[in-house]
Every structure is written in structure tokens, then in C-alpha cells.
C-alpha atoms as a PDB file:
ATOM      1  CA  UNK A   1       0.000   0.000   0.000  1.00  0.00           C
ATOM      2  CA  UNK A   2       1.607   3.225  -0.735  1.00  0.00           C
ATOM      3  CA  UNK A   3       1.502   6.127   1.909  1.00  0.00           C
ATOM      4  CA  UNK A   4      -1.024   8.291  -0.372  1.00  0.00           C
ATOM      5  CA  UNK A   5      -3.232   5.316  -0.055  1.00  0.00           C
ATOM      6  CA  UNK A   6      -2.400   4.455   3.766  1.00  0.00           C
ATOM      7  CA  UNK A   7      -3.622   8.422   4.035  1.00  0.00           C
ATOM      8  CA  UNK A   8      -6.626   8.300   2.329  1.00  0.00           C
ATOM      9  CA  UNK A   9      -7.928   5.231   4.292  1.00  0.00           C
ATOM     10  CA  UNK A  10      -6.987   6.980   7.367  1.00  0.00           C
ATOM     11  CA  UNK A  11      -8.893   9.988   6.461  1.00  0.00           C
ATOM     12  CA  UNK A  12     -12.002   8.970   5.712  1.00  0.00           C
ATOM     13  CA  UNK A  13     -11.797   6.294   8.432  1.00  0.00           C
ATOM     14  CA  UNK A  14     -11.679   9.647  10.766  1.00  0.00           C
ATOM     15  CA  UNK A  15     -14.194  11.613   8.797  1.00  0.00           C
ATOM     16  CA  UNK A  16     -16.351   8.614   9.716  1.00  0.00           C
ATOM     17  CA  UNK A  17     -15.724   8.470  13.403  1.00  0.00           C
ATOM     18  CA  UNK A  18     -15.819  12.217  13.515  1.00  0.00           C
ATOM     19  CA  UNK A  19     -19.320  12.436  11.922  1.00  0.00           C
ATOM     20  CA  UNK A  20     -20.819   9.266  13.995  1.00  0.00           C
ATOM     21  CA  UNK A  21     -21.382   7.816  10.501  1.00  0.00           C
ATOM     22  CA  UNK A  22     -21.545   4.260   9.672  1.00  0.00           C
ATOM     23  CA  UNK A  23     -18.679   3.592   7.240  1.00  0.00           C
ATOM     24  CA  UNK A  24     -15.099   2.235   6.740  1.00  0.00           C
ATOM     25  CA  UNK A  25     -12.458   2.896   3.940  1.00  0.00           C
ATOM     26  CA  UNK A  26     -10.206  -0.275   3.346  1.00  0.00           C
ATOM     27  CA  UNK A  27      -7.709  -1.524   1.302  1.00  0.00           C
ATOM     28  CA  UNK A  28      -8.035  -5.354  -0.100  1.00  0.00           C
ATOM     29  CA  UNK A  29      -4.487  -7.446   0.597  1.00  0.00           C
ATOM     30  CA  UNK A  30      -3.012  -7.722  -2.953  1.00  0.00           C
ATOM     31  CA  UNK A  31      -1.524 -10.901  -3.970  1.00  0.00           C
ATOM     32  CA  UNK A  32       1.367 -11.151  -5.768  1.00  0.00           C
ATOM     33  CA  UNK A  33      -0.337 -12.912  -9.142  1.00  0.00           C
ATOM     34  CA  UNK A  34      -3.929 -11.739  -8.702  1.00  0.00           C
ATOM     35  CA  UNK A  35      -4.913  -8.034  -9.436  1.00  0.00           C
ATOM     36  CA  UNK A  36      -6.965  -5.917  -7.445  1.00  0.00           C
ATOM     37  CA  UNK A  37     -10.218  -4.340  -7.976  1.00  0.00           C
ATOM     38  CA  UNK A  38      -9.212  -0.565  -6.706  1.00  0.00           C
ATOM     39  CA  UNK A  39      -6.898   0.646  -4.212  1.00  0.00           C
ATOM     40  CA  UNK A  40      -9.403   1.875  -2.040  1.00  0.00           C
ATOM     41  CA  UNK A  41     -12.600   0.941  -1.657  1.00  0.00           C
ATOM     42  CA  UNK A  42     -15.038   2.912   0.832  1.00  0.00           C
ATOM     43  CA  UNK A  43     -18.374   0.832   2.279  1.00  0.00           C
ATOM     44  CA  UNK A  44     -21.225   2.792   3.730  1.00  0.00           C
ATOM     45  CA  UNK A  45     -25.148   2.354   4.385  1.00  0.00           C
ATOM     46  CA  UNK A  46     -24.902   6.775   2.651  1.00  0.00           C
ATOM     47  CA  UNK A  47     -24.910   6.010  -1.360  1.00  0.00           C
ATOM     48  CA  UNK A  48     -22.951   9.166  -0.990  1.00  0.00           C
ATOM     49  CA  UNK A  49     -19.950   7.488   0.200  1.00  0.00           C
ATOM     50  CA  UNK A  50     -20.107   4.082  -1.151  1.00  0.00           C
ATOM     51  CA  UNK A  51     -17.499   4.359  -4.033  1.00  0.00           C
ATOM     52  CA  UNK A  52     -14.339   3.366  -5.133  1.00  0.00           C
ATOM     53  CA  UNK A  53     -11.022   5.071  -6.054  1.00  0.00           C
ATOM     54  CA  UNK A  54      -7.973   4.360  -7.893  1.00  0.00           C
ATOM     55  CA  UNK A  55      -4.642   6.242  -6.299  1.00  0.00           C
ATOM     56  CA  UNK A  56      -1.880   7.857  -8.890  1.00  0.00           C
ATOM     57  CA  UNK A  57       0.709   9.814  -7.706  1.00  0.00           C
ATOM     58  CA  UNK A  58       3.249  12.052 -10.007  1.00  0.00           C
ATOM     59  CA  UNK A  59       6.553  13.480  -9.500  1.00  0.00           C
ATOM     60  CA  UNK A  60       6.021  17.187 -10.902  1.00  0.00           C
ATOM     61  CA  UNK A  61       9.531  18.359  -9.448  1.00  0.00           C
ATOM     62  CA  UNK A  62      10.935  15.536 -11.428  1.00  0.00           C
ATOM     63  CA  UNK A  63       9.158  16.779 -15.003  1.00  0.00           C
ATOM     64  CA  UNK A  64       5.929  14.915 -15.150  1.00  0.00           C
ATOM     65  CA  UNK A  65       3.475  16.765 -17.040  1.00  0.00           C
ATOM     66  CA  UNK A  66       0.611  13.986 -17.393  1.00  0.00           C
ATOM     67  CA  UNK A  67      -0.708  11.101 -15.856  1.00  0.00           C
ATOM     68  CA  UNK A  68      -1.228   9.156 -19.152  1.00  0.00           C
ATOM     69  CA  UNK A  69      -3.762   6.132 -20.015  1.00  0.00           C
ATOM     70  CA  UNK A  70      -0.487   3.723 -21.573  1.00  0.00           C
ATOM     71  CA  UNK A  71       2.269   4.697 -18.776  1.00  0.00           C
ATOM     72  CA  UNK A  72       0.698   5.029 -14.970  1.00  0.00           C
ATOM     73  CA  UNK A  73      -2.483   2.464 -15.846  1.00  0.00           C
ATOM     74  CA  UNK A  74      -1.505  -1.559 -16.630  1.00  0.00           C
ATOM     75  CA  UNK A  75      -3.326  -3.314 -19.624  1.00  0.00           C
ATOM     76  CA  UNK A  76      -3.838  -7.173 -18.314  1.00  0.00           C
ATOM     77  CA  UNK A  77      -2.688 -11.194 -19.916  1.00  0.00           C
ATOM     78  CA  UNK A  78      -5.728 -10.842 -22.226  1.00  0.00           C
ATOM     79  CA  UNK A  79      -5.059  -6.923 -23.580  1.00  0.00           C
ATOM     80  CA  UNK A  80      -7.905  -5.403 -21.328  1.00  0.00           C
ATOM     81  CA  UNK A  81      -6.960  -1.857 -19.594  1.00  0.00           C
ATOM     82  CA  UNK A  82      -7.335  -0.906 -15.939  1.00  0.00           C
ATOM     83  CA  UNK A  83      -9.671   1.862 -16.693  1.00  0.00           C
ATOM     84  CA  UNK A  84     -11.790  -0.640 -18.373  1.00  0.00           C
ATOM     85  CA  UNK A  85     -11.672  -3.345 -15.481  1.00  0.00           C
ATOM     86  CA  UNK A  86     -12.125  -0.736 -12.945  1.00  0.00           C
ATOM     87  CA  UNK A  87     -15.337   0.317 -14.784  1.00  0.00           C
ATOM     88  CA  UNK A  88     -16.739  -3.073 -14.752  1.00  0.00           C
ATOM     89  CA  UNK A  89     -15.993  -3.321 -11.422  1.00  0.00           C
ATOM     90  CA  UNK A  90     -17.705  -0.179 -10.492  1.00  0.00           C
ATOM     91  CA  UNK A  91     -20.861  -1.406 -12.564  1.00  0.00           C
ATOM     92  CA  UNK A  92     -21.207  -4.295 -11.230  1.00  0.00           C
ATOM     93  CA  UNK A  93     -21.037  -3.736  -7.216  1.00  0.00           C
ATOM     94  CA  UNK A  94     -22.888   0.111  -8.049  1.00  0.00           C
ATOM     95  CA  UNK A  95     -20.317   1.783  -6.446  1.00  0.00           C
ATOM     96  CA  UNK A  96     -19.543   5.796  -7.633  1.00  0.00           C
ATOM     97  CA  UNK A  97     -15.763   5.499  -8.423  1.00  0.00           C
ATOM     98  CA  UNK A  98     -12.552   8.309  -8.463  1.00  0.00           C
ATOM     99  CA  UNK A  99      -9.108   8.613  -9.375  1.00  0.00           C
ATOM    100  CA  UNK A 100      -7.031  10.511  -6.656  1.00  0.00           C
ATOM    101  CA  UNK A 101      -4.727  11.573  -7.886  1.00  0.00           C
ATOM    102  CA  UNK A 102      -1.652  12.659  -5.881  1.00  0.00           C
ATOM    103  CA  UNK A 103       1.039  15.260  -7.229  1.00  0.00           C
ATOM    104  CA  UNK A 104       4.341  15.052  -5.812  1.00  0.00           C
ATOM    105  CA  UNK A 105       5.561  18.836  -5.842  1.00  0.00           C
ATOM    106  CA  UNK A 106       9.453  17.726  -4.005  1.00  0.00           C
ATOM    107  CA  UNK A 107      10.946  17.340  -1.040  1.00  0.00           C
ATOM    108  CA  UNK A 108       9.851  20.233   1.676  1.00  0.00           C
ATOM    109  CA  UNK A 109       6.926  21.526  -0.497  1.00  0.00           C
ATOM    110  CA  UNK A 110       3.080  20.158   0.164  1.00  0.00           C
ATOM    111  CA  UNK A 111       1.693  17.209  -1.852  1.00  0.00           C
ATOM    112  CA  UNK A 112      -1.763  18.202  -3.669  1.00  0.00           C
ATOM    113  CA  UNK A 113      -4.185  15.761  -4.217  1.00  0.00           C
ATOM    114  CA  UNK A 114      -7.433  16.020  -6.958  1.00  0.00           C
ATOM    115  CA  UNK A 115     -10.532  13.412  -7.387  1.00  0.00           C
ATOM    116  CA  UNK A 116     -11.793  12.904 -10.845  1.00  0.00           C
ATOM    117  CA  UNK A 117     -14.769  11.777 -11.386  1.00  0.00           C
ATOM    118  CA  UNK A 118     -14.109   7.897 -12.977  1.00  0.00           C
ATOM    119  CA  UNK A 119     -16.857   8.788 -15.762  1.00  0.00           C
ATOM    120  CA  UNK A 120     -15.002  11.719 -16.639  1.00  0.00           C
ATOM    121  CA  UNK A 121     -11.708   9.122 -16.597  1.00  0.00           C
ATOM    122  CA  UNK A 122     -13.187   6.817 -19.002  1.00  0.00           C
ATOM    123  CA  UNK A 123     -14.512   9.495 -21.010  1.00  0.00           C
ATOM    124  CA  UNK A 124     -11.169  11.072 -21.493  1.00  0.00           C
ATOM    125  CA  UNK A 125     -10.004   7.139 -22.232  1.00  0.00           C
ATOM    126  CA  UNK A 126     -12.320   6.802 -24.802  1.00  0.00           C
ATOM    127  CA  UNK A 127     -11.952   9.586 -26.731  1.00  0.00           C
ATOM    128  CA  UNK A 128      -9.526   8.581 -29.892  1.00  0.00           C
ATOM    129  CA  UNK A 129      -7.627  12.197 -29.520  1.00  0.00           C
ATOM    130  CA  UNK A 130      -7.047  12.399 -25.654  1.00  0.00           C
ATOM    131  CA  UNK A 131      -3.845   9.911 -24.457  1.00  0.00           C
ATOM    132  CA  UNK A 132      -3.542  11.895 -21.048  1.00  0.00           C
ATOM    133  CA  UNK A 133      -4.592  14.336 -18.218  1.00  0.00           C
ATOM    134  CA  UNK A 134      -1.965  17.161 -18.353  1.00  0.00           C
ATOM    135  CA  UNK A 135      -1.358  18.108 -14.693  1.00  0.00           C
ATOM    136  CA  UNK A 136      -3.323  21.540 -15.526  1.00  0.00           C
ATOM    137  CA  UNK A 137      -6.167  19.467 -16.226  1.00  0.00           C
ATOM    138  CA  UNK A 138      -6.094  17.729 -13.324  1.00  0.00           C
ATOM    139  CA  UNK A 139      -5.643  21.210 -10.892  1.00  0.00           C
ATOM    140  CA  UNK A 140      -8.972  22.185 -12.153  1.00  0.00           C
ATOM    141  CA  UNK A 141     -10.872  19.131 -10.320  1.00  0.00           C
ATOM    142  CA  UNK A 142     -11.577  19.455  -6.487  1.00  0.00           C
ATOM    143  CA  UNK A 143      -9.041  19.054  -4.416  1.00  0.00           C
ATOM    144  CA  UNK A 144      -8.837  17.292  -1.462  1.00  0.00           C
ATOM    145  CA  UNK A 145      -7.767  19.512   1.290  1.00  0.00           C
ATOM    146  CA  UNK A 146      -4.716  18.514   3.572  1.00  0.00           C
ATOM    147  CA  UNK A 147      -3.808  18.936   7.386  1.00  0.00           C
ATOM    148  CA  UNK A 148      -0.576  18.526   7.758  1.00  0.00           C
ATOM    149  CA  UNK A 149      -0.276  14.110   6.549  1.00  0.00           C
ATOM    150  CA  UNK A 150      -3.798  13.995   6.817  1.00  0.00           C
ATOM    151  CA  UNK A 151      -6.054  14.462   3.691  1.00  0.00           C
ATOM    152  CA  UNK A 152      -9.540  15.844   4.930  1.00  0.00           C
ATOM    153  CA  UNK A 153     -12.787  14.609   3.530  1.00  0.00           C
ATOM    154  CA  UNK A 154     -15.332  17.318   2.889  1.00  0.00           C
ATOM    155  CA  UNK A 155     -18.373  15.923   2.144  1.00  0.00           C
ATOM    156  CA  UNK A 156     -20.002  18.950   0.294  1.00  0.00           C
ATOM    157  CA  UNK A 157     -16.999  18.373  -2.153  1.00  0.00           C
ATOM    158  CA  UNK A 158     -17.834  14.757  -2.830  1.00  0.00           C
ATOM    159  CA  UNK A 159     -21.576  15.552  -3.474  1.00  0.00           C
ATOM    160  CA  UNK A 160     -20.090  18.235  -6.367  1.00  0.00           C
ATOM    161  CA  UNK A 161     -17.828  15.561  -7.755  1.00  0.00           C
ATOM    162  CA  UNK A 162     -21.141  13.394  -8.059  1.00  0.00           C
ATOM    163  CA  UNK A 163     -23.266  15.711  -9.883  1.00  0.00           C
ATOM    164  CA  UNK A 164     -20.300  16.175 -12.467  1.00  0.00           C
ATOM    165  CA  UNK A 165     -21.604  12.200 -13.093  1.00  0.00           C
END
């Protein structure tokens, strides 16, 4: 599990507890031959906050400009794409997904973090003349505010993100 993942599981795990909400954010053990659905994956009785998101992180201060479909996702044995397994996934147990995506701005400057909607993602995916999401692009989604490591969840800002749907 990488630490932007660790972080988001912690933070909604909180924003749970905080909010006397039924709920709990989770990340599946991955096995070393067997992919996973989604790095996290977020169960509550609110439709609101049943979903599932897929975590990218970027090195800007090392010259990445894009998170792009061919490089940061993996195409499977038998040629399918992540975005396209994820989105089965997500149709199939009715969970809203995400990407998160993390930018990683160098050492002793703040990490920024963005949710896309995943029917924007697959949107962008599918169309023949679109191969990434420049790092511009991705500033303009909401961003997920950060206290010091932890990432808060704002639940107003999830409820946007849904309507983009």
C-alpha cells in the first residue's frame, strides 16, 4: 500500500468516526499474481460514500506533465486496460468510483491531491484524440484539502464531484 493510499484510508476512516457515521475505507491485501479491484474501496449504508477510487501519484519536481492512459495504468494477460476493469468493477457492485490523484511537488513543499470523477476518466479514455490528463487538467478538479499528513474529507466536495456524473 503506498503512503497516499495508507492516508486516504486513514482519512475517511476519521471523517467517519468524527461524523458518527456508519462507514469504513479499506484496502483489499493484494496478492502477488492476482490483481486488485481498486486501491481503495469505501463501504457505507450513505450512497454518498459508497465508491471506489484508484490512487496515482506524479513526480512534478521531477518533469511529469501527465498522468497518461499507456504509462501510470496496466493493460492485463488478455489486452484489457485498468480503466476498463475498474469500470466493470464499479458497474457491477454500483459503487460511484474516483481517481485521486496525488502530485508530488518535491521534497519540503506540500503534496496536492485532486478526485476525478471515474466517468469523466473513461470518457477522457475513450476519446480517440485524448492519451492523457496534463497536470493543468487535473488542478482544475476538487481538491482534497490537507492537514498537515492527513487528507480531509469534505463531504459537500464529494456531493459536487457526483453531480459532475
Amino acid at each position: 500500500m503506498t503512503e497516499f493510499e495508507r492516508e486516504l484510508v486513514k482519512s475517511f476512516n476519521a471523517f467517519f468516526e468524527e461524523n458518527k457515521m456508519k462507514g469504513v475505507a479499506y484496502r483489499l491485501k493484494q496478492h502477488r499474481f492476482t490483481s486488485q479491484f481498486l486501491d481503495v474501496l469505501v463501504d457505507s449504508l450513505d450512497p454518498d460514500h459508497y465508491m471506489g477510487i484508484e490512487c496515482k501519484s506524479i513526480s512534478v519536481d521531477k518533469g511529469a506533465k501527465a498522468l497518461y492512459f499507456t504509462q501510470h495504468f496496466t493493460t492485463d494477460k488478455n489486452g484489457v486496460h485498468q480503466i476498463d476493469r475498474i469500470s466493470d468493477f464499479l458497474l457491477k457492485s454500483g459503487r460511484t468510483g474516483f481517481l485521486a490523484v496525488e502530485l508530488r511537488m518535491g521534497v519540503g513543499r506540500t503534496r496536492e491531491a485532486y478526485m476525478i470523477p471515474w466517468t469523466e476518466l473513461c470518457r477522457r479514455y475513450h476519446d480517440e484524440d485524448t492519451a492523457k490528463v496534463t497536470v493543468e487538467e487535473i488542478q482544475a478538479y476538487p481538491r482534497i484539502e490537507r492537514e498537515s499528513n492527513k487528507y480531509l474529507i469534505d463531504p459537500k466536495g464529494w456531493k459536487k464531484l457526483r453531480l459532475v456524473q
